[in-house]
N, C-alpha and C. Protein backbone atom coordinates (compact mmCIF):
# COMPACT_ATOMS: atom_id res chain seq x y z
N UNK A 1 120.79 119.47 98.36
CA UNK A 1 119.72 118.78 99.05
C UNK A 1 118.45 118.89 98.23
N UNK A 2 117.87 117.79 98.18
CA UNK A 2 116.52 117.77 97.53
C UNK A 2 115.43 118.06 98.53
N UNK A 3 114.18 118.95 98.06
CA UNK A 3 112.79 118.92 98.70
C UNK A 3 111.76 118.93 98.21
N UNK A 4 110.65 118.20 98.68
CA UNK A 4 109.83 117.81 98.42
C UNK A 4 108.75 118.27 99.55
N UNK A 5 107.31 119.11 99.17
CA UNK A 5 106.09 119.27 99.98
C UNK A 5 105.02 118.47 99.51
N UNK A 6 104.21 117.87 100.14
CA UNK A 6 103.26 116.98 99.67
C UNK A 6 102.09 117.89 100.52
N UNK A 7 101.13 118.47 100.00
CA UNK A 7 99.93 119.46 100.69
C UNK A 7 98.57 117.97 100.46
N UNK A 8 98.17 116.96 101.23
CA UNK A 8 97.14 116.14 100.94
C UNK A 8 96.33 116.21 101.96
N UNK A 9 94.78 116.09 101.26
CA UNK A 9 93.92 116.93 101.70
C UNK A 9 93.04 115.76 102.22
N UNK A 10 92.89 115.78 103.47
CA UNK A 10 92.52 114.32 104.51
C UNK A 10 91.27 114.93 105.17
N UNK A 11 90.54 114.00 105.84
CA UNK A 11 89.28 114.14 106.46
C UNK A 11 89.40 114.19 107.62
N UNK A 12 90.48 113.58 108.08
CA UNK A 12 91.40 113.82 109.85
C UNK A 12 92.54 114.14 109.93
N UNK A 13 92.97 115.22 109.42
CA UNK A 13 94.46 115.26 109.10
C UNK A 13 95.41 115.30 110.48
N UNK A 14 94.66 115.77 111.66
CA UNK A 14 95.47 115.35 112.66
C UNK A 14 95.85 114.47 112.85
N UNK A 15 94.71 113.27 112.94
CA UNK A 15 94.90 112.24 113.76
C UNK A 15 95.71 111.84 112.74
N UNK A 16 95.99 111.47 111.10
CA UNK A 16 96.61 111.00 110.26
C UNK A 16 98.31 111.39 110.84
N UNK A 17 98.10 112.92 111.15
CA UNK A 17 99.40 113.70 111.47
C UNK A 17 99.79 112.82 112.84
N UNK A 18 99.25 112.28 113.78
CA UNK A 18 99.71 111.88 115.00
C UNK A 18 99.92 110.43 114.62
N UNK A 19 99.23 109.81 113.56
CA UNK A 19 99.54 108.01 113.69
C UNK A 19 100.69 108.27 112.95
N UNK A 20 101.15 109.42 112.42
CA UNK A 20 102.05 109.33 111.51
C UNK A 20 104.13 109.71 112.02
N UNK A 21 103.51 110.17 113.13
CA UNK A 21 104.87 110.87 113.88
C UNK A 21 105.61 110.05 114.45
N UNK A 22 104.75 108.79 115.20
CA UNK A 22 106.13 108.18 115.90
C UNK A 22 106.80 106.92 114.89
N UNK A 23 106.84 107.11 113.95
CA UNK A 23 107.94 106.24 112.60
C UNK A 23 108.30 107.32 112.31
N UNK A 24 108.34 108.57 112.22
CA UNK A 24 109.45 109.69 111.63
C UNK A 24 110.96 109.48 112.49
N UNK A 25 111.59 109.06 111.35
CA UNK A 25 113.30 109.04 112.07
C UNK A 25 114.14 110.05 110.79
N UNK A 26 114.45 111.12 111.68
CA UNK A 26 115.62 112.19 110.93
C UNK A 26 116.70 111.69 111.35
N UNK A 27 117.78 111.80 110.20
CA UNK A 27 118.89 111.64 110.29
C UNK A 27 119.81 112.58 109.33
N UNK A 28 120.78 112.11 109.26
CA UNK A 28 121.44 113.35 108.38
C UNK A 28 121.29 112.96 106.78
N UNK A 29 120.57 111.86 106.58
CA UNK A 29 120.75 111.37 104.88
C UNK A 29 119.04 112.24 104.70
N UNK A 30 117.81 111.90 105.48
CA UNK A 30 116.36 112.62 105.43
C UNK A 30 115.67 113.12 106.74
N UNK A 31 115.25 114.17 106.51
CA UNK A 31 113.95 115.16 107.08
C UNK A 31 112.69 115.26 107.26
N UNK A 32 111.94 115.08 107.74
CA UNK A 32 110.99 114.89 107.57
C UNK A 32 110.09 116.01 108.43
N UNK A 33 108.89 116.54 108.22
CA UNK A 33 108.23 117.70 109.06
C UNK A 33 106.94 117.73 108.52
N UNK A 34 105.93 117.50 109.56
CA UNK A 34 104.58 117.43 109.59
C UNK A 34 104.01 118.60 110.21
N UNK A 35 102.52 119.10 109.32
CA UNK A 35 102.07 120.06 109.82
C UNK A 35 100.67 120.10 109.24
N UNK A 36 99.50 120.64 109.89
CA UNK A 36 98.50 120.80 109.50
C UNK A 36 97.60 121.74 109.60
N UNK A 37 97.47 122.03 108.45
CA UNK A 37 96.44 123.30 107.91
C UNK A 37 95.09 122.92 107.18
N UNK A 38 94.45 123.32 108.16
CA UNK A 38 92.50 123.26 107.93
C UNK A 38 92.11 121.96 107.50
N UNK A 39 92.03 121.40 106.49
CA UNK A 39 91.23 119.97 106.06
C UNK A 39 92.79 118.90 104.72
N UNK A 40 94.18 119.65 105.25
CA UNK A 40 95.26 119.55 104.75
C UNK A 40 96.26 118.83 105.73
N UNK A 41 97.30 117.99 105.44
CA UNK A 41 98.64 117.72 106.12
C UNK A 41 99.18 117.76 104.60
N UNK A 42 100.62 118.93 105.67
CA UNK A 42 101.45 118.99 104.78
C UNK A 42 102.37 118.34 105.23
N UNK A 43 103.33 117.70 104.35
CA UNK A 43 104.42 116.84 104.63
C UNK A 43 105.69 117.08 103.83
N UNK A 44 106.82 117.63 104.87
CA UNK A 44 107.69 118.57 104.34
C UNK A 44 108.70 117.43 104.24
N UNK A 45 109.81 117.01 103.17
CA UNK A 45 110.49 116.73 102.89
C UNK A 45 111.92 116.52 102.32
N UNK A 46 112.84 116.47 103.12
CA UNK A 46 114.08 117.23 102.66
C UNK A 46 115.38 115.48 102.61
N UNK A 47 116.06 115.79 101.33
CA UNK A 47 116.81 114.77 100.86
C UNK A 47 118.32 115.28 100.35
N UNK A 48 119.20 113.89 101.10
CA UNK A 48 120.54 114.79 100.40
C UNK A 48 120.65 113.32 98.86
N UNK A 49 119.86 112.55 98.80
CA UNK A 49 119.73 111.74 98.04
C UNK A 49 118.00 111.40 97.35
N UNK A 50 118.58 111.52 96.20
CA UNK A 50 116.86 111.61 95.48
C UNK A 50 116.19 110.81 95.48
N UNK A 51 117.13 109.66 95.41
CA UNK A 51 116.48 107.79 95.51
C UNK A 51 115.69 107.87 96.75
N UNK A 52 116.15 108.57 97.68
CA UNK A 52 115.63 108.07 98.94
C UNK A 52 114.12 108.77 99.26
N UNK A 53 114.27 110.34 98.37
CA UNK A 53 112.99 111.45 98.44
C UNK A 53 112.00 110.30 98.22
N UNK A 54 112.35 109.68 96.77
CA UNK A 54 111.03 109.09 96.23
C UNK A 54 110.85 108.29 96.91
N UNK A 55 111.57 107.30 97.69
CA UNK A 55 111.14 106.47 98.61
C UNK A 55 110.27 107.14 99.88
N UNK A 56 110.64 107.95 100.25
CA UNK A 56 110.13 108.42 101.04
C UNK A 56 108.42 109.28 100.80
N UNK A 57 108.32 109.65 99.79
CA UNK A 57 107.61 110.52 99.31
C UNK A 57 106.13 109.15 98.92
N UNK A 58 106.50 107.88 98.39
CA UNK A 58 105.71 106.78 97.86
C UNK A 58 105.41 106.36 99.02
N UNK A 59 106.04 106.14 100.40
CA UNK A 59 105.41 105.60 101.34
C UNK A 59 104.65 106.18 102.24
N UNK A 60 104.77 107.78 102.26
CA UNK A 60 104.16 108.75 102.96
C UNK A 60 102.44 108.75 102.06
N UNK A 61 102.67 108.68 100.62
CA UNK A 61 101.33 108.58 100.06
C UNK A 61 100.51 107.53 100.07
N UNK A 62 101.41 106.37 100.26
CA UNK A 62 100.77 104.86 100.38
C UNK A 62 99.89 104.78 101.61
N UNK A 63 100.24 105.45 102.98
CA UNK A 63 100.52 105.34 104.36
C UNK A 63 99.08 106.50 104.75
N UNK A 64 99.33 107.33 103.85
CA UNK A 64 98.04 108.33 104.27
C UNK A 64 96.70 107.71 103.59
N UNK A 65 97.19 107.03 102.11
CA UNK A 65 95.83 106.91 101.40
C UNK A 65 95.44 105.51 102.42
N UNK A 66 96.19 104.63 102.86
CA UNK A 66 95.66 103.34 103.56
C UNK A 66 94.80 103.99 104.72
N UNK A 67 95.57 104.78 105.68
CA UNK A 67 94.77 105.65 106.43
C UNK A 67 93.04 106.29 106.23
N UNK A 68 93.47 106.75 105.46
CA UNK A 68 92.10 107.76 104.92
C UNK A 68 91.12 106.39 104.82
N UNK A 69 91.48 105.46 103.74
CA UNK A 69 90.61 104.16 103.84
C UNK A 69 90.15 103.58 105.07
N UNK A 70 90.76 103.42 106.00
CA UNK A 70 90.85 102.35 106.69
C UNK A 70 89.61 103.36 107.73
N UNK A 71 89.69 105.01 108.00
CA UNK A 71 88.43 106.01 108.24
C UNK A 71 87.31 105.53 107.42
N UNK A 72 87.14 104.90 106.33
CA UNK A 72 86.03 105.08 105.85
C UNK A 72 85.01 103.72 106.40
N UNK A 73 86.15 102.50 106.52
CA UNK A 73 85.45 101.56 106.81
C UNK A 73 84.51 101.74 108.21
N UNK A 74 85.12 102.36 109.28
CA UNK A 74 84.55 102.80 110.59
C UNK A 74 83.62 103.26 110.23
């Protein structure tokens, strides 16, 4: 199994952490586990296929940085 932690360091990491939970779907191919520490979400990542980590791993970064943006415009 492959893993992957992504520690990215957000200005709301909750609320990022809560818009971010209800599209998490585990299954037995990926894992996924959210958590947040001080001005951080970490985003825990577990793969029995690597193709899929990086997929997973590019849209989790795409998804937070649109986020973080989309705070600034407000």
């Amino acid at each position: 199994m492959y893993e992957a932690v992504l520690n990215l360091k957000c200005s709301k990491p909750e609320l990022i952490k809560q818009s971010l939970e209800p599209d998490i779907k585990n299954d037995e191919t990926v894992e996924t586990l959210l958590n947040v520490k001080n001005d951080t979400l970490e985003i825990v990542i577990k793969s029995k296929k690597l193709n899929y980590l990086k997929a997973v791993i590019n849209s989790y970064i795409s998804t937070v940085n649109m986020l973080e943006e989309v705070d600034k415009i407000e």
